[in-house]
Protein backbone atom coordinates (compact mmCIF):
# COMPACT_ATOMS: atom_id res chain seq x y z
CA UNK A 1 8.34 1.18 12.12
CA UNK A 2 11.81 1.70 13.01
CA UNK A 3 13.22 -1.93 12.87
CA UNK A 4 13.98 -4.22 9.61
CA UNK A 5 11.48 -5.95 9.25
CA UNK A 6 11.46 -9.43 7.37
CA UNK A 7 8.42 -10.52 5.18
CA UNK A 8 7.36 -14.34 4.12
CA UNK A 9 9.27 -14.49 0.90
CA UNK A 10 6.80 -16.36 -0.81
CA UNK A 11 5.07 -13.28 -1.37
CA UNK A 12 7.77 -10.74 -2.89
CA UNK A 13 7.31 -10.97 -6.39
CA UNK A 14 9.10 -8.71 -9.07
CA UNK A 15 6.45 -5.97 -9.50
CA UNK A 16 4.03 -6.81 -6.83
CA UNK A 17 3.13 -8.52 -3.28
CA UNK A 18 0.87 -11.39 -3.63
CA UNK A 19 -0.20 -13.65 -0.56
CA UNK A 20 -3.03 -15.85 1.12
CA UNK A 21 -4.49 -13.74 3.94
CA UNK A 22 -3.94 -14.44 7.37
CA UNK A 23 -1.29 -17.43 6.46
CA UNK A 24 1.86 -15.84 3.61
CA UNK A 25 0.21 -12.13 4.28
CA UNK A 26 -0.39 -10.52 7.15
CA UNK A 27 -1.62 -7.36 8.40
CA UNK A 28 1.99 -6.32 9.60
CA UNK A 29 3.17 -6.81 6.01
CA UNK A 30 0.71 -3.87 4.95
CA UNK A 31 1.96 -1.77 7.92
CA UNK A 32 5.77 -2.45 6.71
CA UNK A 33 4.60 -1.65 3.04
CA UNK A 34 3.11 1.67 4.10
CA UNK A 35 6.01 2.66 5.85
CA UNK A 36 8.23 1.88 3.16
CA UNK A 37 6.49 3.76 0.60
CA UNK A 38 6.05 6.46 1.97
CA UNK A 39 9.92 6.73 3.11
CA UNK A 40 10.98 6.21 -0.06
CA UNK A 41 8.01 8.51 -1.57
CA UNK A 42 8.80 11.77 0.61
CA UNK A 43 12.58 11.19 0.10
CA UNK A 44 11.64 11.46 -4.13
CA UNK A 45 9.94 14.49 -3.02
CA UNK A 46 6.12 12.96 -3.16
CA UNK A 47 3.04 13.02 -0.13
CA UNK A 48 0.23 12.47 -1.67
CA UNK A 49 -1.16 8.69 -2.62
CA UNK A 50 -4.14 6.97 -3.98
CA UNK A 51 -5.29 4.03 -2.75
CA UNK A 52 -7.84 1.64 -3.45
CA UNK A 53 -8.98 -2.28 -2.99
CA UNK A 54 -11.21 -4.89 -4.51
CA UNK A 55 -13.65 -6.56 -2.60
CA UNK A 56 -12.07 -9.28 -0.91
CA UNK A 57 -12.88 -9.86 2.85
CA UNK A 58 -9.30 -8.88 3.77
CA UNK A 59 -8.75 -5.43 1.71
CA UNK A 60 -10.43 -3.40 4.59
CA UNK A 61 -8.07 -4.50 7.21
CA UNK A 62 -4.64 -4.23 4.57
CA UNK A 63 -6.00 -0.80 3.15
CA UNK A 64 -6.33 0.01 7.19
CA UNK A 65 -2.70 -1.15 8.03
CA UNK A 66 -1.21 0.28 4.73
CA UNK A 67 -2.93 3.80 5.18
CA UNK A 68 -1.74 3.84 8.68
CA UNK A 69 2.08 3.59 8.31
CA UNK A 70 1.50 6.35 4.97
CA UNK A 71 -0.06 8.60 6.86
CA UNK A 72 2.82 7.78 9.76
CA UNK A 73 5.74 8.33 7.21
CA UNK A 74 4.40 11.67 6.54
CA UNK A 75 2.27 10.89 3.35
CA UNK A 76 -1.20 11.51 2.75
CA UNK A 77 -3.94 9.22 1.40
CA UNK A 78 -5.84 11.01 -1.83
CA UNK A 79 -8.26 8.40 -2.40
CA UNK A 80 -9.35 4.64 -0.61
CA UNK A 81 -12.27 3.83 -2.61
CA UNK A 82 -13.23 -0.19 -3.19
CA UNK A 83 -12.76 -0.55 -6.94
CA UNK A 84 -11.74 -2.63 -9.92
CA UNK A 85 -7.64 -3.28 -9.73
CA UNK A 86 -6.85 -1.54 -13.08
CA UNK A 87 -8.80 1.53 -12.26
CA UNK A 88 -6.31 2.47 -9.53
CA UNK A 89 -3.78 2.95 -12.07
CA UNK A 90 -6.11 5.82 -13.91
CA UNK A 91 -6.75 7.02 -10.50
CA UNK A 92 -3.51 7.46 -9.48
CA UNK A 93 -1.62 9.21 -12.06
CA UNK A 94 -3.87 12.04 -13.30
CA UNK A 95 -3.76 13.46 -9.43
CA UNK A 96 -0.72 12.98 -7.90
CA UNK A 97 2.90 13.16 -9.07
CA UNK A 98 3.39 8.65 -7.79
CA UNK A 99 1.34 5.69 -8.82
CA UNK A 100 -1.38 4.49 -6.52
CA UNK A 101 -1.23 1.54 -4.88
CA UNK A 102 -3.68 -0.97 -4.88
CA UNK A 103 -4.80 -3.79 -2.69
């Protein structure tokens, strides 16, 4: 991912990303997401990254798209597990130096 890219801005919120599947949030959003964090991850010095979604129909195919473009951006993926939203959190920080990110 090379270009700017411009996301729906319904769904930019102040701490998070939050959209209806397939309509506000798309699978390109995850891709842009991945390759954003892990830019901005490697430049802080970081490679590795947990990851982890609930169970909703669309988390395999935004986990997918997200671990993609982090593995592209030259980070690596610790952990996707399907698992409670909070747990990612506790996940995260005890094995790698960045928070995880969940989906």
């Amino acid at each position: 991912m090379t270009s700017a890219y411009r996301f729906d801005p319904v769904i930019i919120r102040e701490n998070d990303v939050r959209g209806i599947y397939g309509e506000t949030l798309k699978t390109d959003d995850a891709h842009a997401l991945g390759w954003a964090y892990a830019t901005v991850a490697v430049e802080a010095g970081g490679r590795r990254n947990a990851v982890a979604y609930d169970g909703r129909l669309s988390s395999p195919a935004l986990e997918d798209a997200l671990v993609a473009d982090l593995s592209e951006g030259a980070c690596m993926f610790c952990v996707s597990a399907v698992i409670e939203q909070p747990e990612v959190w506790k996940l995260g920080f005890p094995l790698i130096s960045h928070p995880g990110i969940s989906i």
